[in-house]
C-alpha atoms as a PDB file:
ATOM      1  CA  UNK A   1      85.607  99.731  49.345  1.00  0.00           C
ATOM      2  CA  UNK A   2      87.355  96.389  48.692  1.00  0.00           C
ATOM      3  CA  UNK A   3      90.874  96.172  47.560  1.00  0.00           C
ATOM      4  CA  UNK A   4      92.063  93.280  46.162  1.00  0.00           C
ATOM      5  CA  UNK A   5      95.725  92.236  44.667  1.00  0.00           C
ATOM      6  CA  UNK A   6      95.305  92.209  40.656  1.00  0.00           C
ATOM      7  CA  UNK A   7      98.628  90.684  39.196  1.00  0.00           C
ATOM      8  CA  UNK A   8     102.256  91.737  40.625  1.00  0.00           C
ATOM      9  CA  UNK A   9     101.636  95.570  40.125  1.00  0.00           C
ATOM     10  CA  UNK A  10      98.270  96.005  39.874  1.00  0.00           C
ATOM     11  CA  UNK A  11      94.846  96.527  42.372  1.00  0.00           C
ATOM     12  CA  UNK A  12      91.370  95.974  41.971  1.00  0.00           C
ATOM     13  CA  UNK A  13      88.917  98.365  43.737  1.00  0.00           C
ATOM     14  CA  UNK A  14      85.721  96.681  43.729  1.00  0.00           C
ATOM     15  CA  UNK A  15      82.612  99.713  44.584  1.00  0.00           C
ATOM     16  CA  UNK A  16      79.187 100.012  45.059  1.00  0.00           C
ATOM     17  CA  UNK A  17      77.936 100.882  41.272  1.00  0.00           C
ATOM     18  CA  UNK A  18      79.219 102.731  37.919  1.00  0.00           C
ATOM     19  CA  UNK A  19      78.908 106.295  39.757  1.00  0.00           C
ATOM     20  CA  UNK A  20      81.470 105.650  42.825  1.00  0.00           C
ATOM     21  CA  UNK A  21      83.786 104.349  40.321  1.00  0.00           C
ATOM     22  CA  UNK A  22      83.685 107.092  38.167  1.00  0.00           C
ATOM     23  CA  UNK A  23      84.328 109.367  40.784  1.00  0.00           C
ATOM     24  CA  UNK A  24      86.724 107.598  42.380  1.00  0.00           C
ATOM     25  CA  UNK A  25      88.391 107.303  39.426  1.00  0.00           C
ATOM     26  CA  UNK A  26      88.387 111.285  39.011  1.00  0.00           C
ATOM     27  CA  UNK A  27      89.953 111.519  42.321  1.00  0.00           C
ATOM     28  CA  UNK A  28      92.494 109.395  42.246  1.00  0.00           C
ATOM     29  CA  UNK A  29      93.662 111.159  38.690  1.00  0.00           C
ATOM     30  CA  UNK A  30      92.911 114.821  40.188  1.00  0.00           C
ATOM     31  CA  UNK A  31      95.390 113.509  43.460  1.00  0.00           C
ATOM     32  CA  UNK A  32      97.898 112.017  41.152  1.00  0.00           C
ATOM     33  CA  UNK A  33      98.431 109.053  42.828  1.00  0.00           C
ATOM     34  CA  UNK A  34     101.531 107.132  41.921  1.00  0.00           C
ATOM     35  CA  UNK A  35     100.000 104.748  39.426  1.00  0.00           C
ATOM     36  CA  UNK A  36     100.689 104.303  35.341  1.00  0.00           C
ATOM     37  CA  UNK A  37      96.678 103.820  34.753  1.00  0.00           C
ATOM     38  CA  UNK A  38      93.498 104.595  36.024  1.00  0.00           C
ATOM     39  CA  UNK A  39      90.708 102.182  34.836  1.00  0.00           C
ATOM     40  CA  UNK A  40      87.079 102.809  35.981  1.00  0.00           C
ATOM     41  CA  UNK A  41      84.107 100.069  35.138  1.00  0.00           C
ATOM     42  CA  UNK A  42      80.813  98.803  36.347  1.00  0.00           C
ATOM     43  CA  UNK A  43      81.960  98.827  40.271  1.00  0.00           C
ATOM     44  CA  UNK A  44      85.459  98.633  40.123  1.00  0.00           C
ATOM     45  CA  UNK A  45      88.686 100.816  39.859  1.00  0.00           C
ATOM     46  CA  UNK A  46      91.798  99.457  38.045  1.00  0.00           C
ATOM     47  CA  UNK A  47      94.899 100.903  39.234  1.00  0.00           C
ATOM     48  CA  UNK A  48      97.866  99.589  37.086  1.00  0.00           C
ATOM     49  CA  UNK A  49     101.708 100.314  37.822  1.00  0.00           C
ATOM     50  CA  UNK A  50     101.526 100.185  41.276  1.00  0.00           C
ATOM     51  CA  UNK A  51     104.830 100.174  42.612  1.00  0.00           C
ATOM     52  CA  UNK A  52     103.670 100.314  46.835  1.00  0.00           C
ATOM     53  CA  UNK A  53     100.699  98.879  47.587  1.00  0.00           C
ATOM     54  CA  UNK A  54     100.335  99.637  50.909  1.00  0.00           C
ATOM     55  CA  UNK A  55     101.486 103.676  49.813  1.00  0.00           C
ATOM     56  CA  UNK A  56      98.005 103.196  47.476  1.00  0.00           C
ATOM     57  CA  UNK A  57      95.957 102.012  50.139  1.00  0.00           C
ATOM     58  CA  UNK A  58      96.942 104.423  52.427  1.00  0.00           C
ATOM     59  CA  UNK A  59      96.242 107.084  50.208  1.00  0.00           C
ATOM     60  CA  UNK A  60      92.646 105.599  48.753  1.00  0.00           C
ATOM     61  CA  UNK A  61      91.745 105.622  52.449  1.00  0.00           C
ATOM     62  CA  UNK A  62      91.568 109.863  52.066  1.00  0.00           C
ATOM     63  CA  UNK A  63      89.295 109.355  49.462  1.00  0.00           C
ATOM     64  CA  UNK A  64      86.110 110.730  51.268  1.00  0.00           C
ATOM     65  CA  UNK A  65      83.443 109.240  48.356  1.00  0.00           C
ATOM     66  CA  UNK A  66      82.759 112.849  46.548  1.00  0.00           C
ATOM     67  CA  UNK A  67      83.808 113.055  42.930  1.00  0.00           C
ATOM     68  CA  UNK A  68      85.616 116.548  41.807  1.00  0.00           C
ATOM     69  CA  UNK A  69      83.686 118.639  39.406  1.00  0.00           C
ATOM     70  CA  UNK A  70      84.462 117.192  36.065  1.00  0.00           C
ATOM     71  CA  UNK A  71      85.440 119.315  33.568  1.00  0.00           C
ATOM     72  CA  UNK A  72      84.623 117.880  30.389  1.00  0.00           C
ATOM     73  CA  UNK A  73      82.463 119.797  27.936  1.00  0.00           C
ATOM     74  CA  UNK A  74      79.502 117.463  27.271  1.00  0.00           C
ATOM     75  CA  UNK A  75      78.568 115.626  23.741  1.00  0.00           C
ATOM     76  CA  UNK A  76      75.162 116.146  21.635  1.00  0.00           C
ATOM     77  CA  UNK A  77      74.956 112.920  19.968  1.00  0.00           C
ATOM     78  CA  UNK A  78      72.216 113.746  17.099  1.00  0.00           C
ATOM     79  CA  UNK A  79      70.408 110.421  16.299  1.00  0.00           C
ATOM     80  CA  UNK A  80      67.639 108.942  13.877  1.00  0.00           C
ATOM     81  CA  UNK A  81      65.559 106.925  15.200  1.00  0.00           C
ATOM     82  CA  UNK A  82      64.387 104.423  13.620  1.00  0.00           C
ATOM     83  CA  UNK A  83      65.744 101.468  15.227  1.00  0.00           C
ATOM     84  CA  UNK A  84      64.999  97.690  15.321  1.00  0.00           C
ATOM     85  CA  UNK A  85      63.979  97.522  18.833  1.00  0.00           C
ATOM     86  CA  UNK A  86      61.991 100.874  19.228  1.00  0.00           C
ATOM     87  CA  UNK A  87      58.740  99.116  19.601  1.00  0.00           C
ATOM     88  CA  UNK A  88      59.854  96.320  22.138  1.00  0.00           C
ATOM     89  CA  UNK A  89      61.104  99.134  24.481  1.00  0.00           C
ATOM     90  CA  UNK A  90      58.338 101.180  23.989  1.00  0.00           C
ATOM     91  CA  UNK A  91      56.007  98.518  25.357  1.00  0.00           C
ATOM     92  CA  UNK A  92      58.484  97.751  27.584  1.00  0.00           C
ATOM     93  CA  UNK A  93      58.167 101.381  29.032  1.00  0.00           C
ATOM     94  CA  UNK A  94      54.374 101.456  28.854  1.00  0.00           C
ATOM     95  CA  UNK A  95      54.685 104.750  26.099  1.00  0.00           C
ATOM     96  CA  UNK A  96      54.726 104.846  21.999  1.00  0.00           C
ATOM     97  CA  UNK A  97      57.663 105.309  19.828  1.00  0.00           C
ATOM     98  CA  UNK A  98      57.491 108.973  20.350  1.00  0.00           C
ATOM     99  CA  UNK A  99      57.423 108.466  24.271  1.00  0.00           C
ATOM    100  CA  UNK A 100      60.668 106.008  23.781  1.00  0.00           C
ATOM    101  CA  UNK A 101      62.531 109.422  22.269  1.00  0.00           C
ATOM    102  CA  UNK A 102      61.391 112.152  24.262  1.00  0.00           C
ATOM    103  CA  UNK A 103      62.751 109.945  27.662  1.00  0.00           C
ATOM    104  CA  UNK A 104      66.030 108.785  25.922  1.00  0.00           C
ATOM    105  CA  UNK A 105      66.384 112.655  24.279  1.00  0.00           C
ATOM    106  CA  UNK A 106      65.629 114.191  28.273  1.00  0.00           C
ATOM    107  CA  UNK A 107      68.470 111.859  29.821  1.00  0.00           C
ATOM    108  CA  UNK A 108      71.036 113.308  31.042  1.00  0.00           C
ATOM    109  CA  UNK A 109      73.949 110.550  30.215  1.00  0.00           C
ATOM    110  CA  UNK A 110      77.204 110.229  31.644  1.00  0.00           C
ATOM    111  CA  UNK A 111      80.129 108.280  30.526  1.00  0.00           C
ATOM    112  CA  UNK A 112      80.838 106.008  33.145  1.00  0.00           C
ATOM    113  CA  UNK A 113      83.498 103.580  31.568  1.00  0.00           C
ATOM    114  CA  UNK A 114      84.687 102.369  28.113  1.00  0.00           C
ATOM    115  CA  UNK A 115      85.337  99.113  27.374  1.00  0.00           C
ATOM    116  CA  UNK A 116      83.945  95.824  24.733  1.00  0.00           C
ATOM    117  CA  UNK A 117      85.940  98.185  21.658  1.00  0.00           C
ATOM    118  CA  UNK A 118      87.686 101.187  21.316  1.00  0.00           C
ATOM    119  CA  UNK A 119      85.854 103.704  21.844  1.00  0.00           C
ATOM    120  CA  UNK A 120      82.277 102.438  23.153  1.00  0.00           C
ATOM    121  CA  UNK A 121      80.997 104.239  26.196  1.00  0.00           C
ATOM    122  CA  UNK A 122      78.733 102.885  28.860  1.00  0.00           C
ATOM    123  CA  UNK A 123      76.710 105.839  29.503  1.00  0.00           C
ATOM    124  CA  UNK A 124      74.530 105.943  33.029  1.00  0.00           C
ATOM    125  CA  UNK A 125      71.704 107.518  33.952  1.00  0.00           C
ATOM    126  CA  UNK A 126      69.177 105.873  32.119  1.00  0.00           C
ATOM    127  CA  UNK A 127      67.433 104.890  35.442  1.00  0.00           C
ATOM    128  CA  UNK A 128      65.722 101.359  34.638  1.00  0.00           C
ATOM    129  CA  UNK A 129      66.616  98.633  32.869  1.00  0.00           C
ATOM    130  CA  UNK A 130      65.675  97.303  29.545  1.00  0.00           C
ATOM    131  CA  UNK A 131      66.763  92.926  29.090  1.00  0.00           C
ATOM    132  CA  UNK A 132      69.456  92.725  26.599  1.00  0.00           C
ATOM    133  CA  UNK A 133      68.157  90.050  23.243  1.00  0.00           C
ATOM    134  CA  UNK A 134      68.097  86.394  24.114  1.00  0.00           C
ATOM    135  CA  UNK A 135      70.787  86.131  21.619  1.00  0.00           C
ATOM    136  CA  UNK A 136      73.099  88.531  20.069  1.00  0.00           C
ATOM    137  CA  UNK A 137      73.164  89.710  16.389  1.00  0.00           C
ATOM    138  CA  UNK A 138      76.060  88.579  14.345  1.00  0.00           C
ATOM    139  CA  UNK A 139      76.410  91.936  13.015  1.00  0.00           C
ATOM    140  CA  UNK A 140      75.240  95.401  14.502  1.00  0.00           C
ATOM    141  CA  UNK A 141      76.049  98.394  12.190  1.00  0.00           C
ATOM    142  CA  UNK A 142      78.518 101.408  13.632  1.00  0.00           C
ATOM    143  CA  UNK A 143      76.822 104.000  14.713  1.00  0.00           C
ATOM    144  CA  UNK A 144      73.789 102.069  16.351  1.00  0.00           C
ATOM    145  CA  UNK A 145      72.356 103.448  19.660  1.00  0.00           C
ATOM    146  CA  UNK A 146      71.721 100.614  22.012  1.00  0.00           C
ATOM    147  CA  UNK A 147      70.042 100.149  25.954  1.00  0.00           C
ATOM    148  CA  UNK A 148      71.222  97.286  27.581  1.00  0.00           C
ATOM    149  CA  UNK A 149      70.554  96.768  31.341  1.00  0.00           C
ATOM    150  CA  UNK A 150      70.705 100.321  32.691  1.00  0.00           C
ATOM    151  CA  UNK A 151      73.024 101.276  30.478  1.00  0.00           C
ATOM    152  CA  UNK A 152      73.396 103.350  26.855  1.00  0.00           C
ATOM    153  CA  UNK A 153      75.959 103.004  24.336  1.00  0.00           C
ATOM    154  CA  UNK A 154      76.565 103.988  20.548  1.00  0.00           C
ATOM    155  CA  UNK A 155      78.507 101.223  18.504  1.00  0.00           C
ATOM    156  CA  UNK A 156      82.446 102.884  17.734  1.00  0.00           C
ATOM    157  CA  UNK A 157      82.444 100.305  14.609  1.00  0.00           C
ATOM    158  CA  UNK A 158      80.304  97.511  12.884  1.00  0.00           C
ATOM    159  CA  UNK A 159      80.167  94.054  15.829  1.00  0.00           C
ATOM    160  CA  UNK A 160      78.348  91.704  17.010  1.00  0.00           C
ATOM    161  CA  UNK A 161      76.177  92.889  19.761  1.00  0.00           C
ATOM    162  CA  UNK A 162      73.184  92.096  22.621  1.00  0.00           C
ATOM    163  CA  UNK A 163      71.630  95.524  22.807  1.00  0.00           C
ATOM    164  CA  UNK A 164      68.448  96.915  22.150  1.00  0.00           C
ATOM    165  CA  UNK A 165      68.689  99.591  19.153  1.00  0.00           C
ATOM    166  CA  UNK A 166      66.657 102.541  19.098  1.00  0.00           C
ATOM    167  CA  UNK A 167      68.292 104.181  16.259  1.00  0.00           C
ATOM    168  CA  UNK A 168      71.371 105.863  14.442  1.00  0.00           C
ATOM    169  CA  UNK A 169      74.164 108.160  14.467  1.00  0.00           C
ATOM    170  CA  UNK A 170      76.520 109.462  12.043  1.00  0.00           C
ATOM    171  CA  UNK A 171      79.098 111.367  14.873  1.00  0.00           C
ATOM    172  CA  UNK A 172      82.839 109.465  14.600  1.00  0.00           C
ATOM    173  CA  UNK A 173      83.415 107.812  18.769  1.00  0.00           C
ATOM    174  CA  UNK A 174      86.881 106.614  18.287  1.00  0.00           C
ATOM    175  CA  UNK A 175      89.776 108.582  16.499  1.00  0.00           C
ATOM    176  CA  UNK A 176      93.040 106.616  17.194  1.00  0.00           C
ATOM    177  CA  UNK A 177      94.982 110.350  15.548  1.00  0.00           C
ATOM    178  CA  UNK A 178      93.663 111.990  18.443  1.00  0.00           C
ATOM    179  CA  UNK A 179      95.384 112.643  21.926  1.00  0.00           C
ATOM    180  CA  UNK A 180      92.096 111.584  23.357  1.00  0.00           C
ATOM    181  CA  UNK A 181      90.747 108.939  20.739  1.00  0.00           C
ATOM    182  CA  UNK A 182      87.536 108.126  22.609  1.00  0.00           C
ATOM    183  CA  UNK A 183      84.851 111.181  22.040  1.00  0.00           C
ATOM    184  CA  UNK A 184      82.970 109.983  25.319  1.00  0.00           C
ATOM    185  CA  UNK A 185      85.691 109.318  27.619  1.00  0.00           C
ATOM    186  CA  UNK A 186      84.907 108.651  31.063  1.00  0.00           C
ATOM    187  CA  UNK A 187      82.955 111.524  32.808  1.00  0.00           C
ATOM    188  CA  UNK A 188      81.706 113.104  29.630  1.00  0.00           C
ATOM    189  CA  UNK A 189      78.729 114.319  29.792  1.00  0.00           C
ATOM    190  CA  UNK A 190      76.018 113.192  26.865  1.00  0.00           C
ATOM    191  CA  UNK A 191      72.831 114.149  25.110  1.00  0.00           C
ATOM    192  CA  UNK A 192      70.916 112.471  22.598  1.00  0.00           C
ATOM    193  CA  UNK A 193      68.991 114.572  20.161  1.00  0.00           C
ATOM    194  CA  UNK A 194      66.734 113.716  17.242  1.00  0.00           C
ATOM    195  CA  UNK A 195      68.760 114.042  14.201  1.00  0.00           C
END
């Protein structure tokens, strides 16, 4: 665990991968550390309004590398398949179409961080990785399930975007009326099901 100075009141724990940061990040919230925000991605930890550094550090060192049980209820995201990039990963994976769905449907996904817009969840577990396109489309409809890398996400709203689409889903991600505005906020669990 690196810790590096981020602005005047903010660090930057850099981690090994997506999973130590989410669970890091679920400590430090379940300890109550002294900070305004907690901001898991890829394999960091942002901690913003830190007022002691040192106090942070010294309490990050009791941080033994277990997550806490999260306690989120997890998310059935029905979805149609029928997306623009089904046959690319299914040759990619060595299966058909139907072989592309029944590995995506028997993931178990967790959200590991949000981030690119409101609302858009980069969900691990996939367990591989699939090349993102060469070059982005201008436009990639809300809703759109996509594999990028070794990660899974579902478009909050209509964007320009890299990712490999495998289908569609109707189910609202970002609610702005909402206490908690993003549906798959870090740690919730997800399944994809055929719609």
């Amino acid at each position: 665990m690196q810790l590096r100075a981020f602005g005047p009141r903010a660090v930057l724990v850099e981690l090994g991968d997506a999973h130590a940061a989410l669970a890091l990040a679920a400590w430090a919230r379940g300890a109550r550390l002294p900070v305004a925000e907690v901001v898991p991605a890829a394999q960091t930890v942002l901690f913003d309004g830190v007022r002691d550094p040192e106090s942070l550090r010294a309490s990050l060192a009791a941080w033994d590398g277990s997550a806490p049980t999260l306690e989120r209820a997890p998310v059935e995201v029905p979805v149609t398949y029928d997306g623009q990039d089904l046959a690319f990963v299914a040759e990619l994976w060595g299966t058909d179409v139907d072989g592309v769905v029944e590995r995506h449907t028997s993931t178990a996904f967790v959200s590991a961080f949000c981030g690119f817009a409101p609302g858009f969840a980069y969900l691990a577990g996939l367990g591989g990785s699939v090349p993102r396109l060469d070059a982005p489309r201008s436009r990639v409809p809300a809703g759109a399930v996509g594999l990028a890398g070794a990660w899974c996400g579902v478009y909050p709203t209509a964007s320009p975007g890299g990712w490999r689409l495998l289908g569609r889903t109707s189910i609202p991600l970002w609610d702005p009326a909402l206490d908690e505005p993003a549906l798959l906020a870090p740690g919730t669990p997800v399944r994809f099901v055929r719609a």
